[in-house]
C-alpha atoms as a PDB file:
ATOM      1  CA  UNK A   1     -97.043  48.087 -29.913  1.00  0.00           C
ATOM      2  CA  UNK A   2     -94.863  47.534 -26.712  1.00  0.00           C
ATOM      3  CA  UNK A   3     -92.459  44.820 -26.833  1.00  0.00           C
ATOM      4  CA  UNK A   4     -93.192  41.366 -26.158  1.00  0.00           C
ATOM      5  CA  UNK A   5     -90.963  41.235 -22.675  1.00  0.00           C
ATOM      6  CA  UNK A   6     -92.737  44.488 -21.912  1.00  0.00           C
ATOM      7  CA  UNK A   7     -95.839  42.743 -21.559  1.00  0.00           C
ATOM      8  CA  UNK A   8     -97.659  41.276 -18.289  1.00  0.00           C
ATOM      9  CA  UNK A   9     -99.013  37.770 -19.035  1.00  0.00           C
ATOM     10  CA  UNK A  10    -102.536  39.163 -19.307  1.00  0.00           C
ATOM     11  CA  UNK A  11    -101.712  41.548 -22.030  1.00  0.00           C
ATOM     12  CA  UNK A  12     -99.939  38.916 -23.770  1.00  0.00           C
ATOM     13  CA  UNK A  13    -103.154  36.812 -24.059  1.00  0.00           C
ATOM     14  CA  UNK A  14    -105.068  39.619 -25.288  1.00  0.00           C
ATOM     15  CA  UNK A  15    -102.659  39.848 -28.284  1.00  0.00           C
ATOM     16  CA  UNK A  16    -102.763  35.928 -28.416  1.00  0.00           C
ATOM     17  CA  UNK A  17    -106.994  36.404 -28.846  1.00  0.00           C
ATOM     18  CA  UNK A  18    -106.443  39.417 -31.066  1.00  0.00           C
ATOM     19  CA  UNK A  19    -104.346  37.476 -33.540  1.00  0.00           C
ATOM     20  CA  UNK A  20    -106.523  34.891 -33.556  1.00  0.00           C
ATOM     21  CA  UNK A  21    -109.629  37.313 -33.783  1.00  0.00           C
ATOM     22  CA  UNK A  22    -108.476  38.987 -37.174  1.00  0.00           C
ATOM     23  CA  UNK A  23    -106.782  35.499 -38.761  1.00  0.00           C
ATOM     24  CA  UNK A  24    -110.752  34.315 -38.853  1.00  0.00           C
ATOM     25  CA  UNK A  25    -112.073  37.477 -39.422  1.00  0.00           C
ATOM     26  CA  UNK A  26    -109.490  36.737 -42.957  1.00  0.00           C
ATOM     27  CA  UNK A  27    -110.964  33.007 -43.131  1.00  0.00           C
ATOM     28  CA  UNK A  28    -114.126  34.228 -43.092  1.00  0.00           C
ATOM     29  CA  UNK A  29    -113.679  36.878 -46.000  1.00  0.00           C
ATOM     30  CA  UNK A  30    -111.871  33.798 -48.104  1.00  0.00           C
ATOM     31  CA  UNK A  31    -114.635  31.871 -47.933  1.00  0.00           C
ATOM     32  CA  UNK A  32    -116.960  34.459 -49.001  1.00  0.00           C
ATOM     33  CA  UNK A  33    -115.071  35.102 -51.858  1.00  0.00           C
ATOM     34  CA  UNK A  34    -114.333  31.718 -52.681  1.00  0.00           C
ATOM     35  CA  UNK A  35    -118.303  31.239 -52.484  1.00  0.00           C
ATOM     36  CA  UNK A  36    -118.964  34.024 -54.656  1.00  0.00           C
ATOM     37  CA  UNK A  37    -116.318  32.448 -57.357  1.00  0.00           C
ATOM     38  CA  UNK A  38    -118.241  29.147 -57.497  1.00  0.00           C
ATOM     39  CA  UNK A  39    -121.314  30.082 -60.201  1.00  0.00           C
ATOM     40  CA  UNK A  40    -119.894  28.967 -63.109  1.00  0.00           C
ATOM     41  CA  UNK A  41    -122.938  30.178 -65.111  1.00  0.00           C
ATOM     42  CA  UNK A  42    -121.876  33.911 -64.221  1.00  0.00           C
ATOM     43  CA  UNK A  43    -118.196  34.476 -64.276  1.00  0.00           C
ATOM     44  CA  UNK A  44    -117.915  38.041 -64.382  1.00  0.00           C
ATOM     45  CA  UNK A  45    -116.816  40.601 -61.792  1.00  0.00           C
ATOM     46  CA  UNK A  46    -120.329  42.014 -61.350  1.00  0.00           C
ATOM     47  CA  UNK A  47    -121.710  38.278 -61.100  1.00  0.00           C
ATOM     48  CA  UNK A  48    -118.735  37.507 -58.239  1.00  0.00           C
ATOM     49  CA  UNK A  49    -119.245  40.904 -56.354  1.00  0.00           C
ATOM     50  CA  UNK A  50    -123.073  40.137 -56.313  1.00  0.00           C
ATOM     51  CA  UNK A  51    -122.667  36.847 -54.701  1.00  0.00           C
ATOM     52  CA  UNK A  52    -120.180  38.179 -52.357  1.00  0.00           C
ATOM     53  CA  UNK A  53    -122.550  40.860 -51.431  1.00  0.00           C
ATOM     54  CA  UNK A  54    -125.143  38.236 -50.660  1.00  0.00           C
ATOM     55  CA  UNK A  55    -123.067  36.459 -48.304  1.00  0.00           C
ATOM     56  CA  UNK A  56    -121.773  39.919 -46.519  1.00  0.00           C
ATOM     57  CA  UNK A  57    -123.959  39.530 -43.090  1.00  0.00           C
ATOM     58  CA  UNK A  58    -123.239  36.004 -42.946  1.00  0.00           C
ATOM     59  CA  UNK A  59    -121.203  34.250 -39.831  1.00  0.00           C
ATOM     60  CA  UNK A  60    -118.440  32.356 -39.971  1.00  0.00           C
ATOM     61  CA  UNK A  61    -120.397  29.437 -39.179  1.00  0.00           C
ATOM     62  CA  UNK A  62    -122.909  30.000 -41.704  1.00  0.00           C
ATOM     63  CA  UNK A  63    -119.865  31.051 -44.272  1.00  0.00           C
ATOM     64  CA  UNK A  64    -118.417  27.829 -43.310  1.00  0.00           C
ATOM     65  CA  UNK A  65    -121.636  25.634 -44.385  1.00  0.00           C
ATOM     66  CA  UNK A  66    -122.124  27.688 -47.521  1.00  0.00           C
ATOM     67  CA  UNK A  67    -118.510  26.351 -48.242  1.00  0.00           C
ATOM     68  CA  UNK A  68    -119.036  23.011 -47.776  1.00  0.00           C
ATOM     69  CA  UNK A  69    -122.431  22.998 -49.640  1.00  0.00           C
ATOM     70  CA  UNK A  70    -120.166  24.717 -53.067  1.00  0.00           C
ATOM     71  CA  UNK A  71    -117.762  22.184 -52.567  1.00  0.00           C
ATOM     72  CA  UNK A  72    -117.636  19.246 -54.901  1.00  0.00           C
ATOM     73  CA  UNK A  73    -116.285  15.951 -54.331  1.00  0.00           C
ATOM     74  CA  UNK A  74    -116.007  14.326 -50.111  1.00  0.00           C
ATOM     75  CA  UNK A  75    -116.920  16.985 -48.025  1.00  0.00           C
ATOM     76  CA  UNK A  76    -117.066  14.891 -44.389  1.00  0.00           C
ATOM     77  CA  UNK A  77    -113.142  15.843 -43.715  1.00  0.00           C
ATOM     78  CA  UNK A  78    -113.505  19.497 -44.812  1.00  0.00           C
ATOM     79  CA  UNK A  79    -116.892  19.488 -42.558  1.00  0.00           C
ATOM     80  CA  UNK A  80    -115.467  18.573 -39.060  1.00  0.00           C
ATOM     81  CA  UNK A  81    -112.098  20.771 -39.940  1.00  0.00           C
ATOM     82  CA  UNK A  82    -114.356  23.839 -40.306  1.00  0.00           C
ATOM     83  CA  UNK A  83    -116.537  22.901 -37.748  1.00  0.00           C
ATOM     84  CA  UNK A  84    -113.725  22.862 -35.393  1.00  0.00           C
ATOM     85  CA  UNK A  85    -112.264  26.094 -36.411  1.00  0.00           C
ATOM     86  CA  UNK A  86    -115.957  27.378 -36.239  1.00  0.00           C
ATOM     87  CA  UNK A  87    -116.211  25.932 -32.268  1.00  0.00           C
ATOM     88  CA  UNK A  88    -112.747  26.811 -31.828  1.00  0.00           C
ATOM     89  CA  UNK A  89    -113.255  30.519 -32.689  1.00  0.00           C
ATOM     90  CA  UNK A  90    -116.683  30.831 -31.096  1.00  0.00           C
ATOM     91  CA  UNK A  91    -115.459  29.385 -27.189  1.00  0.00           C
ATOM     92  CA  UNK A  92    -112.321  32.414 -27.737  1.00  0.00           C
ATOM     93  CA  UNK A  93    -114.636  34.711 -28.301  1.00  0.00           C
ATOM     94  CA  UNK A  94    -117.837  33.999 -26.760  1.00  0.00           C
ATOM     95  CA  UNK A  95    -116.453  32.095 -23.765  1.00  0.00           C
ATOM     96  CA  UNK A  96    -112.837  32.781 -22.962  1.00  0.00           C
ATOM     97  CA  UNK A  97    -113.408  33.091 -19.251  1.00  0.00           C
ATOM     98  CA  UNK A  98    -115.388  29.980 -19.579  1.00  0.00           C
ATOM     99  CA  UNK A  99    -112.672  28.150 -21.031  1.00  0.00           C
ATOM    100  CA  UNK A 100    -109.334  29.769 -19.557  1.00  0.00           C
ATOM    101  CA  UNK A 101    -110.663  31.939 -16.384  1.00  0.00           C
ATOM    102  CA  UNK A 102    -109.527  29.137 -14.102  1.00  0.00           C
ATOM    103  CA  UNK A 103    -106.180  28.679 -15.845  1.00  0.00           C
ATOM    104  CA  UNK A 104    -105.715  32.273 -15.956  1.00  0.00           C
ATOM    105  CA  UNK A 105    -106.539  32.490 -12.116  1.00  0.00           C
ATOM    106  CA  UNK A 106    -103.842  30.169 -11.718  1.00  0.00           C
ATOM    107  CA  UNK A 107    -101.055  31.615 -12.947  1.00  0.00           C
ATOM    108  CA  UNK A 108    -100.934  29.449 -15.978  1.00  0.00           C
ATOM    109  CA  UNK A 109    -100.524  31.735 -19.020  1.00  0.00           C
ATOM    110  CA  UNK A 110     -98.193  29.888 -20.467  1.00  0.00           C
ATOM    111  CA  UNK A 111    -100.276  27.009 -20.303  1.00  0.00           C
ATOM    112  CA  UNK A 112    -103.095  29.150 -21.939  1.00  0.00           C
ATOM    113  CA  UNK A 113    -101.004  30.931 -24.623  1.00  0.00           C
ATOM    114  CA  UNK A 114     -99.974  27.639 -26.149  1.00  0.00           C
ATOM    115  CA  UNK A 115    -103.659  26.589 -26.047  1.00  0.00           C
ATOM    116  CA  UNK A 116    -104.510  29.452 -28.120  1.00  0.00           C
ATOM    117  CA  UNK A 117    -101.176  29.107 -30.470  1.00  0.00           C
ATOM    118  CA  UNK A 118    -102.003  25.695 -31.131  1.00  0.00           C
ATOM    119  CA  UNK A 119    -105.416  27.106 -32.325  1.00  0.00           C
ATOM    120  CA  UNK A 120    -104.078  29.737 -34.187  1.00  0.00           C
ATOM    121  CA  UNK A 121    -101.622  27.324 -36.181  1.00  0.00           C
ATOM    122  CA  UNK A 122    -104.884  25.183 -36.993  1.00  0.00           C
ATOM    123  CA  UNK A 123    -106.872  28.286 -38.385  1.00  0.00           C
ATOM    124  CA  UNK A 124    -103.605  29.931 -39.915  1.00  0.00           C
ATOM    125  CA  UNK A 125    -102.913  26.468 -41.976  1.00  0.00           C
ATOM    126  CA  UNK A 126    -106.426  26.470 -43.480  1.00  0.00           C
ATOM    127  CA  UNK A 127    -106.394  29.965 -43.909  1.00  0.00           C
ATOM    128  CA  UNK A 128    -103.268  30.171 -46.007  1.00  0.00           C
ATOM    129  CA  UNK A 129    -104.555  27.110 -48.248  1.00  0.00           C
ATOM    130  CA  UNK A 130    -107.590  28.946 -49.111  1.00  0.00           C
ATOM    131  CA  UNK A 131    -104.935  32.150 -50.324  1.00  0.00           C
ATOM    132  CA  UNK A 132    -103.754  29.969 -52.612  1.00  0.00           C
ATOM    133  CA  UNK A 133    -107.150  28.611 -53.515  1.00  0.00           C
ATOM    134  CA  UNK A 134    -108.227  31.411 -53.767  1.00  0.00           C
ATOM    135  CA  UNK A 135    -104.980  32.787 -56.085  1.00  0.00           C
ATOM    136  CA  UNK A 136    -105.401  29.957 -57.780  1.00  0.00           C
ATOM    137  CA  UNK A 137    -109.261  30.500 -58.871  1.00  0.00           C
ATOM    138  CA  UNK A 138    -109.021  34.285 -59.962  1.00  0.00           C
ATOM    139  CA  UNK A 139    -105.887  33.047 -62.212  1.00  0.00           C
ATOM    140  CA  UNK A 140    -107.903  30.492 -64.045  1.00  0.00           C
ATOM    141  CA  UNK A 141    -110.736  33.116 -64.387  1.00  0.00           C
ATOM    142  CA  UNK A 142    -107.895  35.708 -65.521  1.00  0.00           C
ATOM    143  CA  UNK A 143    -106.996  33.151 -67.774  1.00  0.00           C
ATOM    144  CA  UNK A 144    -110.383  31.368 -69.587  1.00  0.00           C
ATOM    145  CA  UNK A 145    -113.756  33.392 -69.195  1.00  0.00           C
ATOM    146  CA  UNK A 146    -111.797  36.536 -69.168  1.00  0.00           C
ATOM    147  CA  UNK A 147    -108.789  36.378 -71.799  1.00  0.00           C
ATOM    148  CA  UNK A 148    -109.824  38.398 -74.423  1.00  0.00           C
ATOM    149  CA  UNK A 149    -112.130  40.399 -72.794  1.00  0.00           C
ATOM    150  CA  UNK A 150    -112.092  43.921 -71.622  1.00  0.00           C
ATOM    151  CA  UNK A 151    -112.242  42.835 -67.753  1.00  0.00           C
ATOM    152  CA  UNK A 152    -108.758  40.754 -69.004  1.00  0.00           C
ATOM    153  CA  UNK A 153    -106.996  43.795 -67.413  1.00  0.00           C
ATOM    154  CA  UNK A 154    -108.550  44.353 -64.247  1.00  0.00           C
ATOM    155  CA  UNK A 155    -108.712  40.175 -62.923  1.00  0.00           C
ATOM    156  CA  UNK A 156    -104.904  40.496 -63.991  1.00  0.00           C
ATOM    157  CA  UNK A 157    -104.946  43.790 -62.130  1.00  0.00           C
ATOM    158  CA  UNK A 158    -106.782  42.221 -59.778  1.00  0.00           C
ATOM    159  CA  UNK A 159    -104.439  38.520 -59.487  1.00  0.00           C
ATOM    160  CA  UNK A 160    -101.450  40.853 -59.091  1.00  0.00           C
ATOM    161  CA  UNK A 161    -102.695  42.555 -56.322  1.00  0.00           C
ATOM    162  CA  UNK A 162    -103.879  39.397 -54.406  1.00  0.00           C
ATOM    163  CA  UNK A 163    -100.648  38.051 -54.945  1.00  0.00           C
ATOM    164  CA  UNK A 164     -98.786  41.068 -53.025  1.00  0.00           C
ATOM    165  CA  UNK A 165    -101.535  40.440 -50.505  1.00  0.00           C
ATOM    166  CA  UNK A 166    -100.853  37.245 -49.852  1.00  0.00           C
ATOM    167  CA  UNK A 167     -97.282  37.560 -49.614  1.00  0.00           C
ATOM    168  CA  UNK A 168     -97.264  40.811 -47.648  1.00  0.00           C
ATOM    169  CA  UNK A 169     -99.744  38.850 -45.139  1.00  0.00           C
ATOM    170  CA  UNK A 170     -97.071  35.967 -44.403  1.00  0.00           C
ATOM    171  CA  UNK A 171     -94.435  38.409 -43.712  1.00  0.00           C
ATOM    172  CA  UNK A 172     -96.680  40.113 -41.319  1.00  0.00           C
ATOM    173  CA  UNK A 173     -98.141  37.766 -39.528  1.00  0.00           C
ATOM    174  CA  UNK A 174     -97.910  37.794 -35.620  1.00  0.00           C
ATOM    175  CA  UNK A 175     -96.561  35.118 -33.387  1.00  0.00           C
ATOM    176  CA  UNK A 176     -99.860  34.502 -30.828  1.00  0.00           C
ATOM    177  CA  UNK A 177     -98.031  33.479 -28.355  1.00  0.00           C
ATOM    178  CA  UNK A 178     -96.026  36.935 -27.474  1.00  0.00           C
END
């Protein structure tokens, strides 16, 4: 990739949108697997992977109502956060020009770039609390319905992994506003 001084203020939207673009492209895969982790009546791999199948066409919008509806307790916060993100991620990609063609035409990248970083930082926050969420799930499965099973190996396998994941992700990530 070039370096961020090598870029024209155009380009360095694009990589602002295409951060942005893959960070919910990650929320939405979270929630699907945090989705498929919420049957308590079938705990096993093959039980997760088939409700994670079922929610594999879904969009983020729908993934983000499925959430809510699995989630116990008071929902109306988590709601309007996701419903944000959900809005948030649909004008970017659906109606960028709508929303930033005039501040673009204007010379105002900057203005624009920390528009979308602001955005990102919203999405990025939720998206690295459902990591740990999620972590934190496939541990207590590792832990009860699977100790002393055969599976035992491949959730710890499979927690390990994650783990690396998650910490090789944070390392990584890219600042949107190049």
């Amino acid at each position: 990739m070039a370096k961020p001084s090598s870029l024209n203020p155009n380009q360095r939207i694009y990589v602002a949108v295409g951060a942005y673009v893959v960070l919910c492209q990650e929320l939405e895969h979270l929630l699907k697997h945090l989705i498929a982790m919420t049957n308590a009546d079938d705990p096993s791999i093959t039980g997760i992977l088939k409700r994670h199948a079922a929610q594999e066409k879904h969009s983020l919008g729908m993934t983000a109502g499925a959430f809510v509806k699995v989630s116990q307790g008071e929902t109306e916060g988590l709601r309007e956060h996701l419903r944000q993100i959900v809005t948030e991620r649909n004008d970017i990609v659906h109606k960028l020009g709508e929303h930033y063609g005039s501040l673009i035409a204007e010379g105002k990248h900057e203005e624009v770039l920390a528009q979308l970083k602001d955005k990102f930082e919203r999405a990025l926050n939720f998206t690295k609390m459902l990591r740990g969420a999620a972590l934190a799930i496939l541990e207590a499965f590792r832990d009860g319905p699977f100790r002393n099973t055969d599976e035992y190996s491949q959730m710890a396998g499979l927690c390990e992994s994650y783990r690396a994941i998650i910490e090789r992700a944070d390392a990584e990530m890219v600042d949107p506003a190049i």
